[in-house]
N, C-alpha and C. Protein backbone atom coordinates (compact mmCIF):
# COMPACT_ATOMS: atom_id res chain seq x y z
N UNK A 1 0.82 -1.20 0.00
CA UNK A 1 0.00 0.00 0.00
C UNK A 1 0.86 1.26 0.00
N UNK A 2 1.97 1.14 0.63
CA UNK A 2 2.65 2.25 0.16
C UNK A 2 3.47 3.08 -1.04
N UNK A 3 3.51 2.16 -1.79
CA UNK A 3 3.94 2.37 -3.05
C UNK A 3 2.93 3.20 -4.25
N UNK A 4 1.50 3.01 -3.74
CA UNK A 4 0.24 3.13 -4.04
C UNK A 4 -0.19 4.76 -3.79
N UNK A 5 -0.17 5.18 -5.09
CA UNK A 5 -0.14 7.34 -4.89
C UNK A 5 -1.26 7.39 -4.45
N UNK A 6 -1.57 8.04 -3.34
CA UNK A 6 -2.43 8.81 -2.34
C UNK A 6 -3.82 9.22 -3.09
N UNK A 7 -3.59 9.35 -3.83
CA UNK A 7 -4.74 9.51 -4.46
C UNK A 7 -5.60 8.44 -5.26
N UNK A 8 -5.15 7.70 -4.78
CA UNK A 8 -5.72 6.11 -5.20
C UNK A 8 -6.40 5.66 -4.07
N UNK A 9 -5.55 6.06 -2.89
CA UNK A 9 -6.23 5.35 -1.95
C UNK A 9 -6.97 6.23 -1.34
N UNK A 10 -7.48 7.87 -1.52
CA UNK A 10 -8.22 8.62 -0.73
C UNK A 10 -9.11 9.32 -1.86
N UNK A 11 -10.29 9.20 -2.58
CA UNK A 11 -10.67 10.23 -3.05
C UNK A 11 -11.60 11.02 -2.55
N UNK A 12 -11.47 12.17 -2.14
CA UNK A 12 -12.91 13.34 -1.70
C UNK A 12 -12.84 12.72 -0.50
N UNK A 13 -11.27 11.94 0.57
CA UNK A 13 -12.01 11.68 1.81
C UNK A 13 -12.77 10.77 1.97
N UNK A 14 -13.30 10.02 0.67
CA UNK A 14 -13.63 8.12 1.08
C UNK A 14 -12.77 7.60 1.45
N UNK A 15 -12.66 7.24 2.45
CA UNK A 15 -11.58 6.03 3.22
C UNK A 15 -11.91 4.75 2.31
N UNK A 16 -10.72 3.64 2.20
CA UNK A 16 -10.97 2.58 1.22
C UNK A 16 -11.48 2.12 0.11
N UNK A 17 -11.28 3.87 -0.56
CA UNK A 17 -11.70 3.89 -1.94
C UNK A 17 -11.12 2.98 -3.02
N UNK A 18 -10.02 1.83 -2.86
CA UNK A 18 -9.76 1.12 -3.50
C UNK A 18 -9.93 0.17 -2.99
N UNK A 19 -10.85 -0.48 -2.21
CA UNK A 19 -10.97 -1.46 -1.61
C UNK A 19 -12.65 -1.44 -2.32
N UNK A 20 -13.24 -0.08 -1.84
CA UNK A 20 -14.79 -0.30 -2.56
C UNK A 20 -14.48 -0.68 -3.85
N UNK A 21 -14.30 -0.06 -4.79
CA UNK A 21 -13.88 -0.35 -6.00
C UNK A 21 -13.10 -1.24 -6.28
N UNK A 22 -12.69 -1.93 -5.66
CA UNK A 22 -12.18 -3.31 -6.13
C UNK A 22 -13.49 -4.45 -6.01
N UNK A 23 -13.95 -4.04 -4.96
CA UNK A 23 -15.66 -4.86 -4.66
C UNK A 23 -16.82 -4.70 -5.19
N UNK A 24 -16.99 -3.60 -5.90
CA UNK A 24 -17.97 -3.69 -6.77
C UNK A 24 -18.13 -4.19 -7.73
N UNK A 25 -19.64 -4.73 -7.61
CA UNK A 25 -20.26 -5.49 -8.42
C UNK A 25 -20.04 -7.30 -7.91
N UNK A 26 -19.47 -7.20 -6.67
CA UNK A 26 -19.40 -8.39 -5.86
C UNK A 26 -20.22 -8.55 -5.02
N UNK A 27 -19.89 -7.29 -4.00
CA UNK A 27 -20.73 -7.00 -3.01
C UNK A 27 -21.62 -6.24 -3.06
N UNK A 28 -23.44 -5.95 -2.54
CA UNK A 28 -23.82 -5.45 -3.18
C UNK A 28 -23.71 -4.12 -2.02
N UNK A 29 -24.28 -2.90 -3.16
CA UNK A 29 -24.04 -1.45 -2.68
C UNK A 29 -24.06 -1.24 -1.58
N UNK A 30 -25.13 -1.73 -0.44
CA UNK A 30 -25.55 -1.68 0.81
C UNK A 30 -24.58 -1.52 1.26
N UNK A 31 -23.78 -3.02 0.92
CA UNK A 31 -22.59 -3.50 2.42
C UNK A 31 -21.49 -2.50 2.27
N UNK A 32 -21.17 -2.37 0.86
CA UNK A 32 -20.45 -1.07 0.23
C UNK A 32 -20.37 0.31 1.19
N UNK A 33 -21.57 0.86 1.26
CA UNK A 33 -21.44 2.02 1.19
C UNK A 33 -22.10 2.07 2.80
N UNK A 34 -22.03 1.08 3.40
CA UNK A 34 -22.55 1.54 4.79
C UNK A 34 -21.60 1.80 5.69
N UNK A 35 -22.09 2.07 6.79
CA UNK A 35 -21.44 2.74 8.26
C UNK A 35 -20.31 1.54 8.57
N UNK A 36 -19.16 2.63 9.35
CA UNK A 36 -17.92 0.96 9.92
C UNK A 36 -18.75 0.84 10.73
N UNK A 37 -19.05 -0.54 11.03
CA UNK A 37 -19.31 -1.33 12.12
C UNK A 37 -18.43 -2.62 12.71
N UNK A 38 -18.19 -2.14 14.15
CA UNK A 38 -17.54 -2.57 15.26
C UNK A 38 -18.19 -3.81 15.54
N UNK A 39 -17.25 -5.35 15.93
CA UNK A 39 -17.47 -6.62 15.98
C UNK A 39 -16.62 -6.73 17.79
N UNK A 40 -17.70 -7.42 18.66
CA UNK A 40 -16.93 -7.58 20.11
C UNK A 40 -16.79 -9.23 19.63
N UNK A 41 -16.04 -9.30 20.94
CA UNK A 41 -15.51 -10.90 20.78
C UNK A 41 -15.97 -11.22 22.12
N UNK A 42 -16.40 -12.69 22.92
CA UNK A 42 -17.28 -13.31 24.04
C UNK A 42 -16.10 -13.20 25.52
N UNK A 43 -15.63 -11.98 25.36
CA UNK A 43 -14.47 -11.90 26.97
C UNK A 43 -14.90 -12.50 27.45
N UNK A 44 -15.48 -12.05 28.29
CA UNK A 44 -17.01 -12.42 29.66
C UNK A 44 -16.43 -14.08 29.43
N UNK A 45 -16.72 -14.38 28.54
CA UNK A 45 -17.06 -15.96 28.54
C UNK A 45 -15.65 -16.75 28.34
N UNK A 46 -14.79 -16.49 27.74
CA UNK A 46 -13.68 -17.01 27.21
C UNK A 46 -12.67 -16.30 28.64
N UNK A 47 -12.96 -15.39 29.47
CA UNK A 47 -11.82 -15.14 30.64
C UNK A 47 -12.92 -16.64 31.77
N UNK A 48 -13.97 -16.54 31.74
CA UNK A 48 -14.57 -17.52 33.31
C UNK A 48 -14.30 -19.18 32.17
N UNK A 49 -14.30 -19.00 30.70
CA UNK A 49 -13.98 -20.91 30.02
C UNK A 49 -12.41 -20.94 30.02
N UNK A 50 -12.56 -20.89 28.38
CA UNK A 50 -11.38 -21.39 27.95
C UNK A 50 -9.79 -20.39 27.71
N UNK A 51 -9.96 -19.49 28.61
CA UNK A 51 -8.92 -18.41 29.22
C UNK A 51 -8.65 -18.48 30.46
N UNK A 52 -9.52 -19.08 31.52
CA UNK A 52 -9.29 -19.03 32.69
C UNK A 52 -8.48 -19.52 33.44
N UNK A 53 -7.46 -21.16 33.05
CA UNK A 53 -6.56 -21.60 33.51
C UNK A 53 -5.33 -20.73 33.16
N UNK A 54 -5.42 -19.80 31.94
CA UNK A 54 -4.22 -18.93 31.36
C UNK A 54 -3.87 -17.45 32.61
N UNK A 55 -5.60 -17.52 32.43
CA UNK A 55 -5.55 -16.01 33.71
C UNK A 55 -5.26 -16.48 34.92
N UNK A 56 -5.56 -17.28 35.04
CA UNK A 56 -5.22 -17.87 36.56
C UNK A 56 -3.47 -17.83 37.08
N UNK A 57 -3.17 -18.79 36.04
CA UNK A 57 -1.84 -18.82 36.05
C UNK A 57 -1.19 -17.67 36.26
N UNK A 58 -1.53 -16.58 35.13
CA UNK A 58 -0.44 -15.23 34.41
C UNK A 58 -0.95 -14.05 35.85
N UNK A 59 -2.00 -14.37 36.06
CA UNK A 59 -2.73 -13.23 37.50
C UNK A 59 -1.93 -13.77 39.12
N UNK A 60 -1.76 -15.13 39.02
CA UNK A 60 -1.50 -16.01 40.45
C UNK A 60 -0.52 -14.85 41.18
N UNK A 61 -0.52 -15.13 42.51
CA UNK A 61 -0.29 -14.28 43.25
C UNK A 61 1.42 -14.57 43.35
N UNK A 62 1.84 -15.76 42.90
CA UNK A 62 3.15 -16.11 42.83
C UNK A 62 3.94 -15.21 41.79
N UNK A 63 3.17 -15.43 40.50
CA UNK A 63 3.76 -14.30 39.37
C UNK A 63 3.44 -12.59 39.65
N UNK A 64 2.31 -12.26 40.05
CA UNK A 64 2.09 -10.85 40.58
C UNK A 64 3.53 -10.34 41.43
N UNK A 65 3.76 -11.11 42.39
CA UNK A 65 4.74 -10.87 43.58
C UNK A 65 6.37 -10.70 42.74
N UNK A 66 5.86 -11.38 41.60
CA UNK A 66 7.67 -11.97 40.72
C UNK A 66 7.67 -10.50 40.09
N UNK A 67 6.75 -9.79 39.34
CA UNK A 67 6.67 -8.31 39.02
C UNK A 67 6.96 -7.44 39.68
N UNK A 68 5.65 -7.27 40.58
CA UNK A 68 6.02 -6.46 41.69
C UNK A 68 5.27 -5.10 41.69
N UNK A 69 4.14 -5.14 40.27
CA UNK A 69 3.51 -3.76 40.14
C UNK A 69 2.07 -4.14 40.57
N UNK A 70 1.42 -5.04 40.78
CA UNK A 70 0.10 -5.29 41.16
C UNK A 70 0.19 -5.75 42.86
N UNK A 71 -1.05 -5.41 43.41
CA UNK A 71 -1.40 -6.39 44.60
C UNK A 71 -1.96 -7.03 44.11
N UNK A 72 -1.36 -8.17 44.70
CA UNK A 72 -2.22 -9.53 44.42
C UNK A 72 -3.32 -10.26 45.25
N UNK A 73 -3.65 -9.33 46.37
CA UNK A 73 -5.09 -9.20 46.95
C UNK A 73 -6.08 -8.82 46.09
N UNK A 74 -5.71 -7.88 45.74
CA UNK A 74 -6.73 -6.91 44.98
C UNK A 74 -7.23 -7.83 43.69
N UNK A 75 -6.00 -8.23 42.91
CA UNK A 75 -6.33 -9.14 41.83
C UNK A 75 -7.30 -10.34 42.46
N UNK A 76 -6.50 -11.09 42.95
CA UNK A 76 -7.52 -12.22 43.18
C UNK A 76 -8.81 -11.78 43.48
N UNK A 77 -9.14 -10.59 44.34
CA UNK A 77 -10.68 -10.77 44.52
C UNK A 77 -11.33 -10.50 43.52
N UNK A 78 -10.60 -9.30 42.53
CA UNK A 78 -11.05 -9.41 41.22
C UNK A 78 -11.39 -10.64 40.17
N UNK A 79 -10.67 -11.54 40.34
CA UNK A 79 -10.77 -12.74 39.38
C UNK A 79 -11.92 -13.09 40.24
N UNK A 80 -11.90 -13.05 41.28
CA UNK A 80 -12.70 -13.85 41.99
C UNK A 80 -14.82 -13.70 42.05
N UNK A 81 -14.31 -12.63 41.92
CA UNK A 81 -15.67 -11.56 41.47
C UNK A 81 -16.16 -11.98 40.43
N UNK A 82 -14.77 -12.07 39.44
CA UNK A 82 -15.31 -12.33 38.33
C UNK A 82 -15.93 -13.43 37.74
N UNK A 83 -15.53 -14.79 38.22
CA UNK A 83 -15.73 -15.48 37.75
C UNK A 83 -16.68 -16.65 38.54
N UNK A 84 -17.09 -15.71 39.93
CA UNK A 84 -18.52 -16.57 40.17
C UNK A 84 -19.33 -15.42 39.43
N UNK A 85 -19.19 -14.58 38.58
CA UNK A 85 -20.18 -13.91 37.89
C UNK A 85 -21.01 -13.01 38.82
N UNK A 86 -20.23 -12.07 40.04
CA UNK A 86 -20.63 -11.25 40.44
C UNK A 86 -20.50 -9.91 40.32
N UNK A 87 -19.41 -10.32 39.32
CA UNK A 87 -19.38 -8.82 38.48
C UNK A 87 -18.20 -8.74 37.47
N UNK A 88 -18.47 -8.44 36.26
CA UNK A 88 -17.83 -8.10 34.91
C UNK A 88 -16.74 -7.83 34.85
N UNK A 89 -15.63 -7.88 35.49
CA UNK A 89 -14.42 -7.28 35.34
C UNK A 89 -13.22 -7.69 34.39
N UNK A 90 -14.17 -7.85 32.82
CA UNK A 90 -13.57 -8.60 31.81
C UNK A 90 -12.45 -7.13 31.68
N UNK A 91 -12.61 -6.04 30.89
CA UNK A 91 -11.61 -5.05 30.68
C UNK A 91 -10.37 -5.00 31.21
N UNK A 92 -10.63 -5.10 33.09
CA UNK A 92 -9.79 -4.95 33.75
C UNK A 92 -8.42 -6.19 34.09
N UNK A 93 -9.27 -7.39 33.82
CA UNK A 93 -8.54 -8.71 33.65
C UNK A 93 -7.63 -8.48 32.35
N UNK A 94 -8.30 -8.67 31.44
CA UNK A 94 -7.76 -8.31 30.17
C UNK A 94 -6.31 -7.59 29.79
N UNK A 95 -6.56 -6.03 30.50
CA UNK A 95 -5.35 -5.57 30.83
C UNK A 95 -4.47 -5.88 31.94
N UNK A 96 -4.59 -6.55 32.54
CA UNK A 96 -3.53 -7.25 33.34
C UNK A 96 -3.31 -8.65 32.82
N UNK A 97 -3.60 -9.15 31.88
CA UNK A 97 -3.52 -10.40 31.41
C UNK A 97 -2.51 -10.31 30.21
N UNK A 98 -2.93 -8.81 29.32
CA UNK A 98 -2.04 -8.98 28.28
C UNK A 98 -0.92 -7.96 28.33
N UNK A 99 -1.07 -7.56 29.72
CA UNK A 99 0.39 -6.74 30.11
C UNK A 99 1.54 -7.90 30.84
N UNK A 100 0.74 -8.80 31.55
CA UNK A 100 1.64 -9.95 32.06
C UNK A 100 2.18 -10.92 30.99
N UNK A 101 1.53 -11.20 30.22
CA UNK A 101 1.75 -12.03 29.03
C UNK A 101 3.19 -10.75 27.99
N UNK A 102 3.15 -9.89 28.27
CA UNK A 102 4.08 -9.01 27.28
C UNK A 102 5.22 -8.97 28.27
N UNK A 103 4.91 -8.83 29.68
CA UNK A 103 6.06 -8.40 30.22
C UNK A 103 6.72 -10.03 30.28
N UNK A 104 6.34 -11.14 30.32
CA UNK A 104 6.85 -12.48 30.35
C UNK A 104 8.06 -12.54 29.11
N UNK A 105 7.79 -12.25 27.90
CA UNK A 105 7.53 -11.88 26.49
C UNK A 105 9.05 -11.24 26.41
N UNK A 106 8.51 -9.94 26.61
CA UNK A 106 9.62 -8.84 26.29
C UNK A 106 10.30 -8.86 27.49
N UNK A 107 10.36 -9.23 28.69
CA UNK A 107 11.06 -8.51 29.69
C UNK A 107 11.56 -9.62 30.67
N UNK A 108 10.70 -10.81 31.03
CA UNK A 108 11.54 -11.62 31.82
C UNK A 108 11.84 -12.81 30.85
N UNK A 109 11.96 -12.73 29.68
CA UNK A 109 12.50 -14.12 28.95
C UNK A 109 14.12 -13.25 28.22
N UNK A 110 13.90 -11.76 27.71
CA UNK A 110 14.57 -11.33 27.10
C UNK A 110 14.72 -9.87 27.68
N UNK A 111 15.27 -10.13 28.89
CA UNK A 111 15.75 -8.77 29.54
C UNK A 111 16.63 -7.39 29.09
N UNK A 112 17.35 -8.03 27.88
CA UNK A 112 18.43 -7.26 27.50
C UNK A 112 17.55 -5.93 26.22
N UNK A 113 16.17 -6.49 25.57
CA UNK A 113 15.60 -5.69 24.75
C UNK A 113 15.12 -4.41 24.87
């Protein structure tokens, strides 16, 4: 796309003006020319199923303590909240899930980066 003169890819301020026009007459006008619409994915459900042995693990009060930036009171009652379903705290898991998972990642496997 970068090689691609600006004016190919913007006319009058249509965003993905070569993307519509590559689709027409495929797709019909509707899907074309309608509003972006935003797609969620089942948090809620995938942090209390098939995420929860991951959060468990990456949240445990053993790895919290190995960091050193969270209480790990606080977390657990959060997970804990969360996942007899007394209250939603998918967002907040989330970001401590994929900040622990990065800092594992970038920082305690490969300290020197």
């Amino acid at each position: 796309m970068a090689t691609i003169p600006a004016g190919y890819k913007l006319k009058m301020w249509q965003k993905k003006h070569i993307l519509i026009r590559a689709l027409e007459g495929i797709l019909p006008h509707t899907v074309l020319r309608r509003r972006k619409q935003g797609f969620s994915i089942p948090l809620n459900k995938w942090l209390r199923g098939p995420l929860r042995d991951l959060t468990h693990t990456y949240l445990g009060e053993q790895r919290l303590r190995e960091v050193g930036l969270f209480d790990p009171p606080t977390v657990a009652r959060i997970l804990k909240e969360h996942d007899e379903g007394r209250r939603n705290h998918e967002t907040k898991i989330w970001v401590l899930l994929t900040f622990m998972l990065w800092h594992d990642l970038y920082l305690r496997y490969h300290p020197t980066r």
